[in-house]
C-alpha atoms as a PDB file:
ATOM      1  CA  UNK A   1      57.639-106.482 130.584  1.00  0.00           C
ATOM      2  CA  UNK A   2      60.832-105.573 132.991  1.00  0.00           C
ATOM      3  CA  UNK A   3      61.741-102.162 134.419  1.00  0.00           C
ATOM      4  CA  UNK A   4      64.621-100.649 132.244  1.00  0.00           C
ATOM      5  CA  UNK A   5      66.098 -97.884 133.877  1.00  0.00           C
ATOM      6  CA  UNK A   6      66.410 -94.682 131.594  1.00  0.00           C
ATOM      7  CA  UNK A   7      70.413 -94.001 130.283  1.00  0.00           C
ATOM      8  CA  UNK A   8      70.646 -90.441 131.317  1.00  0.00           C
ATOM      9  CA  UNK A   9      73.446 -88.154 130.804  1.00  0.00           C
ATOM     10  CA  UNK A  10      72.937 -86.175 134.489  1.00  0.00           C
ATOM     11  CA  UNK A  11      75.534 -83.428 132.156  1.00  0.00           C
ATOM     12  CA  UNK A  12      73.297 -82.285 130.558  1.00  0.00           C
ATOM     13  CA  UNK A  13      69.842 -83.192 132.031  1.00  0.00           C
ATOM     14  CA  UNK A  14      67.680 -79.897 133.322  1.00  0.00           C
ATOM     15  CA  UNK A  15      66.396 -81.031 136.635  1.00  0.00           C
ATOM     16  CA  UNK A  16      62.766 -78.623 137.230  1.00  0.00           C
ATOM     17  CA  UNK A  17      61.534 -78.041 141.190  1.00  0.00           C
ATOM     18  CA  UNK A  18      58.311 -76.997 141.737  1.00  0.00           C
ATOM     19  CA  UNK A  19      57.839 -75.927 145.368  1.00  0.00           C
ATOM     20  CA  UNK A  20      53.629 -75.215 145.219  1.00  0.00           C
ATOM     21  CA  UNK A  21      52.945 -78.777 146.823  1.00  0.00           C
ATOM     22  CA  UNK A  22      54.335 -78.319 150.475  1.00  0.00           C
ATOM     23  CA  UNK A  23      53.678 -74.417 150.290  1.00  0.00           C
ATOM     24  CA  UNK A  24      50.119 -74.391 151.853  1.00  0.00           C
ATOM     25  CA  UNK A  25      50.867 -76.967 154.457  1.00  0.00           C
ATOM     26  CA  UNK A  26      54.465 -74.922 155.585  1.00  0.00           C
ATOM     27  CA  UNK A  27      52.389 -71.694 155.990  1.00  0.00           C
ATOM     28  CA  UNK A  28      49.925 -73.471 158.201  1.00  0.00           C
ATOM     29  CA  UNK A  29      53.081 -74.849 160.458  1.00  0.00           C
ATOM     30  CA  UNK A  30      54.758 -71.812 160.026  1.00  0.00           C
ATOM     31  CA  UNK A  31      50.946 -69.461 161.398  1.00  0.00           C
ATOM     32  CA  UNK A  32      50.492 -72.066 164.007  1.00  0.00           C
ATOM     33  CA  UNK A  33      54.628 -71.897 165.268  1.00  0.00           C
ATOM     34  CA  UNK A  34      54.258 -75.912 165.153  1.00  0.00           C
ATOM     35  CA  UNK A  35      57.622 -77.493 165.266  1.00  0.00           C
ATOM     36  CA  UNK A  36      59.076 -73.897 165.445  1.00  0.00           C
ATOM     37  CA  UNK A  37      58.447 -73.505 161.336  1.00  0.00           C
ATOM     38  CA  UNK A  38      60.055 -70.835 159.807  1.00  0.00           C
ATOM     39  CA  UNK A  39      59.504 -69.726 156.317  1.00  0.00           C
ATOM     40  CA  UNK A  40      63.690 -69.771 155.910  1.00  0.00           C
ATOM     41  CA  UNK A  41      63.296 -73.465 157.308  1.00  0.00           C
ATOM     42  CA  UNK A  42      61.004 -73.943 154.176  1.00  0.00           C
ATOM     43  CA  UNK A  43      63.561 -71.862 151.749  1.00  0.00           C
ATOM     44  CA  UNK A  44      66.719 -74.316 153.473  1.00  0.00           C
ATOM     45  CA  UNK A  45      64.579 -77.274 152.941  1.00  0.00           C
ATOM     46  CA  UNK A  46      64.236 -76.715 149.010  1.00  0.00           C
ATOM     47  CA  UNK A  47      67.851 -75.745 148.441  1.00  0.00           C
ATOM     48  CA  UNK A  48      68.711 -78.763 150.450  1.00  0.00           C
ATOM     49  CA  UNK A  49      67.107 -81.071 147.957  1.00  0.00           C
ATOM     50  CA  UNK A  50      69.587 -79.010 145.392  1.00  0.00           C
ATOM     51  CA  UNK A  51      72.877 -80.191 147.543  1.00  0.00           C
ATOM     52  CA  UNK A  52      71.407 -83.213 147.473  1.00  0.00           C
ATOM     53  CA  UNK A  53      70.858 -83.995 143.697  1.00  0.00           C
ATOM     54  CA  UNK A  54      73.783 -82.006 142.927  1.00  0.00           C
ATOM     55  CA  UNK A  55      75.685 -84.228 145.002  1.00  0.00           C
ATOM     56  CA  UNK A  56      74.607 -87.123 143.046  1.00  0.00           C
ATOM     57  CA  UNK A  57      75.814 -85.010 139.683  1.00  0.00           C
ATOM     58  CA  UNK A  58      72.473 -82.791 138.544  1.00  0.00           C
ATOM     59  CA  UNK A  59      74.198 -79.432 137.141  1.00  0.00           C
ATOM     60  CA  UNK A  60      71.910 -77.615 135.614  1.00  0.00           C
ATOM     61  CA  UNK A  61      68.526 -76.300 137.686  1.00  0.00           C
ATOM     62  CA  UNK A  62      65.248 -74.390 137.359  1.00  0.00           C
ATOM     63  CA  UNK A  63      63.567 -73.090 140.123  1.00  0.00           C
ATOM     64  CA  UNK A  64      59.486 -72.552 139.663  1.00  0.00           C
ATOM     65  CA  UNK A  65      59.105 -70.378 142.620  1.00  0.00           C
ATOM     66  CA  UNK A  66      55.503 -70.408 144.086  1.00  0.00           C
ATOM     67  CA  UNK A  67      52.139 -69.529 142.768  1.00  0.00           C
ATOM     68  CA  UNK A  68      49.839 -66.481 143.666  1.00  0.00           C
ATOM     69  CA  UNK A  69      47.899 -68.660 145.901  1.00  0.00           C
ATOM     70  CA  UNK A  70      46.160 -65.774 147.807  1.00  0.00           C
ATOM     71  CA  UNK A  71      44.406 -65.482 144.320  1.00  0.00           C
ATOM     72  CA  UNK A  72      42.673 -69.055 144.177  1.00  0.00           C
ATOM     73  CA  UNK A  73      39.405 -70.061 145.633  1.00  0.00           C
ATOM     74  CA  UNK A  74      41.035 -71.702 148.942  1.00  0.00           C
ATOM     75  CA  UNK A  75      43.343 -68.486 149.704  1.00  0.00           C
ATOM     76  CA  UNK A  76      40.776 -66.165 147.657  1.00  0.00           C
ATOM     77  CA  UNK A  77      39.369 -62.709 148.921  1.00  0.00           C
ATOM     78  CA  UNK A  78      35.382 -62.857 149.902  1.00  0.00           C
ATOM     79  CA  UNK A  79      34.108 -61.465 146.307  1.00  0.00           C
ATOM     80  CA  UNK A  80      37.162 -62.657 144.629  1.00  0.00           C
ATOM     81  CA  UNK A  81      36.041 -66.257 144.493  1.00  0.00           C
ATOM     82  CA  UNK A  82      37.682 -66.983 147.753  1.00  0.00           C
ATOM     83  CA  UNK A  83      35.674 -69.366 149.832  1.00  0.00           C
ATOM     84  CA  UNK A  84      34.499 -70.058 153.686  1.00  0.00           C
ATOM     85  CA  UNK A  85      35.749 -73.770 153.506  1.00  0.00           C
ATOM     86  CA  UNK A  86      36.876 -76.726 151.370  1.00  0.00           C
ATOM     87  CA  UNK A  87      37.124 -79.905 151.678  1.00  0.00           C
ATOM     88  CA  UNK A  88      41.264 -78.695 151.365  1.00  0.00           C
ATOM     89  CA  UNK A  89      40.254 -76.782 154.921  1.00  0.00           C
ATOM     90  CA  UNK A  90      36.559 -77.907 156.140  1.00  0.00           C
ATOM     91  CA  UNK A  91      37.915 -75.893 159.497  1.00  0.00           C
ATOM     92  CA  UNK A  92      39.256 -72.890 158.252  1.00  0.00           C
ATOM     93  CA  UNK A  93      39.161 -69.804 159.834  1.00  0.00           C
ATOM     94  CA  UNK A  94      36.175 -67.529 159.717  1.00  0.00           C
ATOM     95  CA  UNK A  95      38.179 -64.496 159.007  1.00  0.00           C
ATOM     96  CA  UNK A  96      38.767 -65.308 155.110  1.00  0.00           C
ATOM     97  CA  UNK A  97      40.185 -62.016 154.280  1.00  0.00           C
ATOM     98  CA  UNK A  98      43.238 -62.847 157.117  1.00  0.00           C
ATOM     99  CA  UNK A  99      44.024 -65.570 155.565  1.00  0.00           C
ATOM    100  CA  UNK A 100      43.892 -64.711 151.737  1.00  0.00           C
ATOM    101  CA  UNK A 101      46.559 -61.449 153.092  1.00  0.00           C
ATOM    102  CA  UNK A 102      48.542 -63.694 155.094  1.00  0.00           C
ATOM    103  CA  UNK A 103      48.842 -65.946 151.913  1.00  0.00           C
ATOM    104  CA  UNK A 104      50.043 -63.471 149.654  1.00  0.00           C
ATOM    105  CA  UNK A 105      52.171 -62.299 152.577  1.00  0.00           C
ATOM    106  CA  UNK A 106      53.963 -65.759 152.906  1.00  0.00           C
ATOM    107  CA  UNK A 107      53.731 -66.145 149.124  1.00  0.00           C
ATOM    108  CA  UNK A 108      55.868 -62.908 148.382  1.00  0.00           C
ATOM    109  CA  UNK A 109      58.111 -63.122 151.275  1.00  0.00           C
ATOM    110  CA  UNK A 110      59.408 -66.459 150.099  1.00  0.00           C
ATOM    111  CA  UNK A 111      59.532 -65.627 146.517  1.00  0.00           C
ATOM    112  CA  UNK A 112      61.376 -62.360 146.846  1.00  0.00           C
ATOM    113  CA  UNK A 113      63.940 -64.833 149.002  1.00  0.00           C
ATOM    114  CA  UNK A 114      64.543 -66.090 145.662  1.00  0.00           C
ATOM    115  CA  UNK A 115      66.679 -63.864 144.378  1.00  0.00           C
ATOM    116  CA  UNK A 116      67.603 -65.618 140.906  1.00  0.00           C
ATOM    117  CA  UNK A 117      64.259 -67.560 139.699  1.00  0.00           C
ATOM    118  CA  UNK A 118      61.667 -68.191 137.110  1.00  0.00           C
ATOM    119  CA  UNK A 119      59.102 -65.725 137.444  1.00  0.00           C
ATOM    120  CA  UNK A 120      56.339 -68.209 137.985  1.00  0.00           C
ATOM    121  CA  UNK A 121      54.221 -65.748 140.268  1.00  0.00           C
ATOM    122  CA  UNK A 122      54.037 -63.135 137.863  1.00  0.00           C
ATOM    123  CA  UNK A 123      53.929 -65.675 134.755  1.00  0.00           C
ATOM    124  CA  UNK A 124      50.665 -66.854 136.569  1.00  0.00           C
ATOM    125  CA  UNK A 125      49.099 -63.625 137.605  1.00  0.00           C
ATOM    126  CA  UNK A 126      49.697 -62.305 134.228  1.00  0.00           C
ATOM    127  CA  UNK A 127      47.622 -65.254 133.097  1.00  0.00           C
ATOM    128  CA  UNK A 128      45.069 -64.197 135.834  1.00  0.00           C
ATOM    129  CA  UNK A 129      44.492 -60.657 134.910  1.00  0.00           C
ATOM    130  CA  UNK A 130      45.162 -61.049 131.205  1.00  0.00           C
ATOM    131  CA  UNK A 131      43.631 -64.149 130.520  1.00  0.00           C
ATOM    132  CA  UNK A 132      42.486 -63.685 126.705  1.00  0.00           C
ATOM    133  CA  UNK A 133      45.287 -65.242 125.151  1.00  0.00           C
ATOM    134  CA  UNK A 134      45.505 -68.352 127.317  1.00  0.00           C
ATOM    135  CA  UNK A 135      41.794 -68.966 128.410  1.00  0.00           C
ATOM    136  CA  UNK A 136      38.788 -69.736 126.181  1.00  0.00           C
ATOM    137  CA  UNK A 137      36.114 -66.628 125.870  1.00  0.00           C
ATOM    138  CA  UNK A 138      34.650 -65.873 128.519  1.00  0.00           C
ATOM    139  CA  UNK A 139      37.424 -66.600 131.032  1.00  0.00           C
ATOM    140  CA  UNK A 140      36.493 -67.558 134.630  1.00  0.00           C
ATOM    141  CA  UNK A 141      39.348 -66.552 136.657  1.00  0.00           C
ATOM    142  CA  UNK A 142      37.353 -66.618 140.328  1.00  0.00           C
ATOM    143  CA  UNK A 143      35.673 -69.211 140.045  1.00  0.00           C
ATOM    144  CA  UNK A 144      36.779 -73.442 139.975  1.00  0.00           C
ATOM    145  CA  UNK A 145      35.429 -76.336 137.415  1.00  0.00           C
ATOM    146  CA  UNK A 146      35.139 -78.809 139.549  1.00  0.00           C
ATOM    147  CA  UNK A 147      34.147 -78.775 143.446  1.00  0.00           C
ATOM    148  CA  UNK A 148      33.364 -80.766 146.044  1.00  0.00           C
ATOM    149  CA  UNK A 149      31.502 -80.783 149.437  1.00  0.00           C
ATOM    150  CA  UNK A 150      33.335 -79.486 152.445  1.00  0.00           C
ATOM    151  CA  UNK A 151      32.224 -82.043 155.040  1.00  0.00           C
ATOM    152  CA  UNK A 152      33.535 -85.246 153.029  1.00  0.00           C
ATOM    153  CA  UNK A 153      35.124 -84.073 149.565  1.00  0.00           C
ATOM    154  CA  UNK A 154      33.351 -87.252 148.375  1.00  0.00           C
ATOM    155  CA  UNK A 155      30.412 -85.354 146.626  1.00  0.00           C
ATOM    156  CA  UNK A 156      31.486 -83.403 143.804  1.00  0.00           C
ATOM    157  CA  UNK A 157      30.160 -81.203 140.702  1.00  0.00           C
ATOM    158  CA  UNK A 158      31.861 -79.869 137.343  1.00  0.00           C
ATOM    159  CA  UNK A 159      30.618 -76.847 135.694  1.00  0.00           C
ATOM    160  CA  UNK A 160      28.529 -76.615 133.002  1.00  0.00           C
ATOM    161  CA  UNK A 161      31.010 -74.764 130.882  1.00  0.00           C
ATOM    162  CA  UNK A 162      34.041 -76.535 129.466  1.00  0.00           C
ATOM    163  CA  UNK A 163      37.219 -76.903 131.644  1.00  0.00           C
ATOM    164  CA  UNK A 164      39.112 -74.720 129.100  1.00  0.00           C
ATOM    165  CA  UNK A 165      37.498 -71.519 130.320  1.00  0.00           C
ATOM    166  CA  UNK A 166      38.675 -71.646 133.788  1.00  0.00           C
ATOM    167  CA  UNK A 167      41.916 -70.523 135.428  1.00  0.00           C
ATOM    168  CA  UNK A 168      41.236 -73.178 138.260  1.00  0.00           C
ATOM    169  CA  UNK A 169      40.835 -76.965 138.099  1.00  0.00           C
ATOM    170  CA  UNK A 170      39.608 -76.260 141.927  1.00  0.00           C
ATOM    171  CA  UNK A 171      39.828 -74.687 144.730  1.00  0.00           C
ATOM    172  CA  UNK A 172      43.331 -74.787 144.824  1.00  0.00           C
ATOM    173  CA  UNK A 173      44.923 -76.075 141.607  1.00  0.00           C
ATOM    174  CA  UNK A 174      45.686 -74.509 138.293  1.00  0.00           C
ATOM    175  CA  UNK A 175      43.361 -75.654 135.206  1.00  0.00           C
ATOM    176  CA  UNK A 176      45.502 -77.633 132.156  1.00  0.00           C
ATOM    177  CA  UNK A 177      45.363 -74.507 130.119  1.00  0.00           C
ATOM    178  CA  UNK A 178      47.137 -72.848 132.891  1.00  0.00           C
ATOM    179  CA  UNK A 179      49.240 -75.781 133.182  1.00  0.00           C
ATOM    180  CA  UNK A 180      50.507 -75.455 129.317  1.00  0.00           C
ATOM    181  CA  UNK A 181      50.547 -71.847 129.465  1.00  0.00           C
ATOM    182  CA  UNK A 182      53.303 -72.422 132.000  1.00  0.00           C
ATOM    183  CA  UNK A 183      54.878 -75.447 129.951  1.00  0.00           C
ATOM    184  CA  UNK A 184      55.367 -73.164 127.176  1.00  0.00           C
ATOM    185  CA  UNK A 185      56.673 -70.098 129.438  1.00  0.00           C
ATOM    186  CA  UNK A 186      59.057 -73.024 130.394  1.00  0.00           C
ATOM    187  CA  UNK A 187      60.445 -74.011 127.778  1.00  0.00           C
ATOM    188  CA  UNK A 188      60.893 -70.350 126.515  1.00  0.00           C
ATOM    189  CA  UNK A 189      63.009 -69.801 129.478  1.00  0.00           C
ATOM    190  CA  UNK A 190      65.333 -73.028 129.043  1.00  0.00           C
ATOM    191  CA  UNK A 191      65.928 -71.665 125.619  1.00  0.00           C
ATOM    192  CA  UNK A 192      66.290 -68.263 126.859  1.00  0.00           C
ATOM    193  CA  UNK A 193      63.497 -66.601 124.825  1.00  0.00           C
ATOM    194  CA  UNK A 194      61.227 -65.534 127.748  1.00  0.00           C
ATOM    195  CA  UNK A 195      59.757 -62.291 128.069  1.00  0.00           C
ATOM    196  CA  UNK A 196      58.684 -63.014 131.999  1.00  0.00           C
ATOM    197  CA  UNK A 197      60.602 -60.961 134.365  1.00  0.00           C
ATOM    198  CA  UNK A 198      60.514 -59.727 137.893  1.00  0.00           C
ATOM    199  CA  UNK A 199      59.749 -56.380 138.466  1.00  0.00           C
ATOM    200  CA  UNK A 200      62.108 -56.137 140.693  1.00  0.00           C
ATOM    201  CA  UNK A 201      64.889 -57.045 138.688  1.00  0.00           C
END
């Protein structure tokens, strides 16, 4: 079977950037001055890919800002879920409460550099303290489905209790039902029905 290549009309297409993937890593550049990181190198590096595909005739963009990491297990507060170390970190810092603050430092700062966006932080932390109508009863916001061993990430356990209960797939990544919670939040704002906002604005 060959490779067609899909007839798009770039007019009209809605071109979606995510920025949680590089997030963690750019904080841990931009805490350990490697490479003289900046968080506004991290902002001109995302708006850069925008020049870029608008260049090439993409018109219409969303923005998903980033996530309240400092509320997962990896970035977590101790008694919040947050944990010593992860296979994500196996070396990470003793001082867990640093980090989870420095995380929701980062997090904000960038996001609130953002001046026009989709509310993703706030979508997600709604989700997070008002979990009824997106998580199955009873919701497990702190804690992950599915972890692994910090020395080799090899060994790994899912809960007991279905996936559909838990805000987090792991220690770092949103569950499915988080995942379609935010699909539908999505699509409400592309047909300009949502209800998210930023406080701020």
């Amino acid at each position: 079977m060959a490779n067609i290549p899909l007839q798009l009309c770039v007019e009209v297409l809605l071109y979606l950037a995510g920025i949680n993937g590089p997030f963690p890593d750019v904080v841990y550049e931009v805490n350990s001055s490697l490479n003289d990181t900046t968080i506004p190198d991290y902002v001109d590096c995302i708006f850069k890919r925008f020049d870029t595909l608008y260049k090439n005739g993409a018109r219409y963009f969303v923005l998903m800002n980033t996530a309240p990491l400092e509320l997962s297990p990896l970035y977590g507060l101790p008694g919040k879920g947050g944990l010593a170390a992860s296979h994500y970190w196996p070396d990470k810092p003793a001082n867990i409460t640093e980090v989870s603050y420095k995380m929701k430092e980062y997090t904000q700062l960038v996001n609130d550099i953002y001046a026009y966006r989709t509310p993703y932080e706030f979508f997600m932390s709604d989700v997070y303290y008002n979990p009824a109508p997106y998580l199955s009863s009873p919701a497990n916001v702190t804690g992950q489905y599915y972890l692994c061993d910090v020395a080799t990430g090899s060994q790994c356990t899912s809960s007991n209790t279905t996936l559909d209960h838990f805000f987090w797939y792991d220690e770092l990544h949103p569950s499915e039902q988080v995942d379609k919670a935010i699909a539908k939040e999505f699509i409400n704002v592309v047909k300009g029905t949502s209800n998210a906002r930023h406080p701020k604005h």
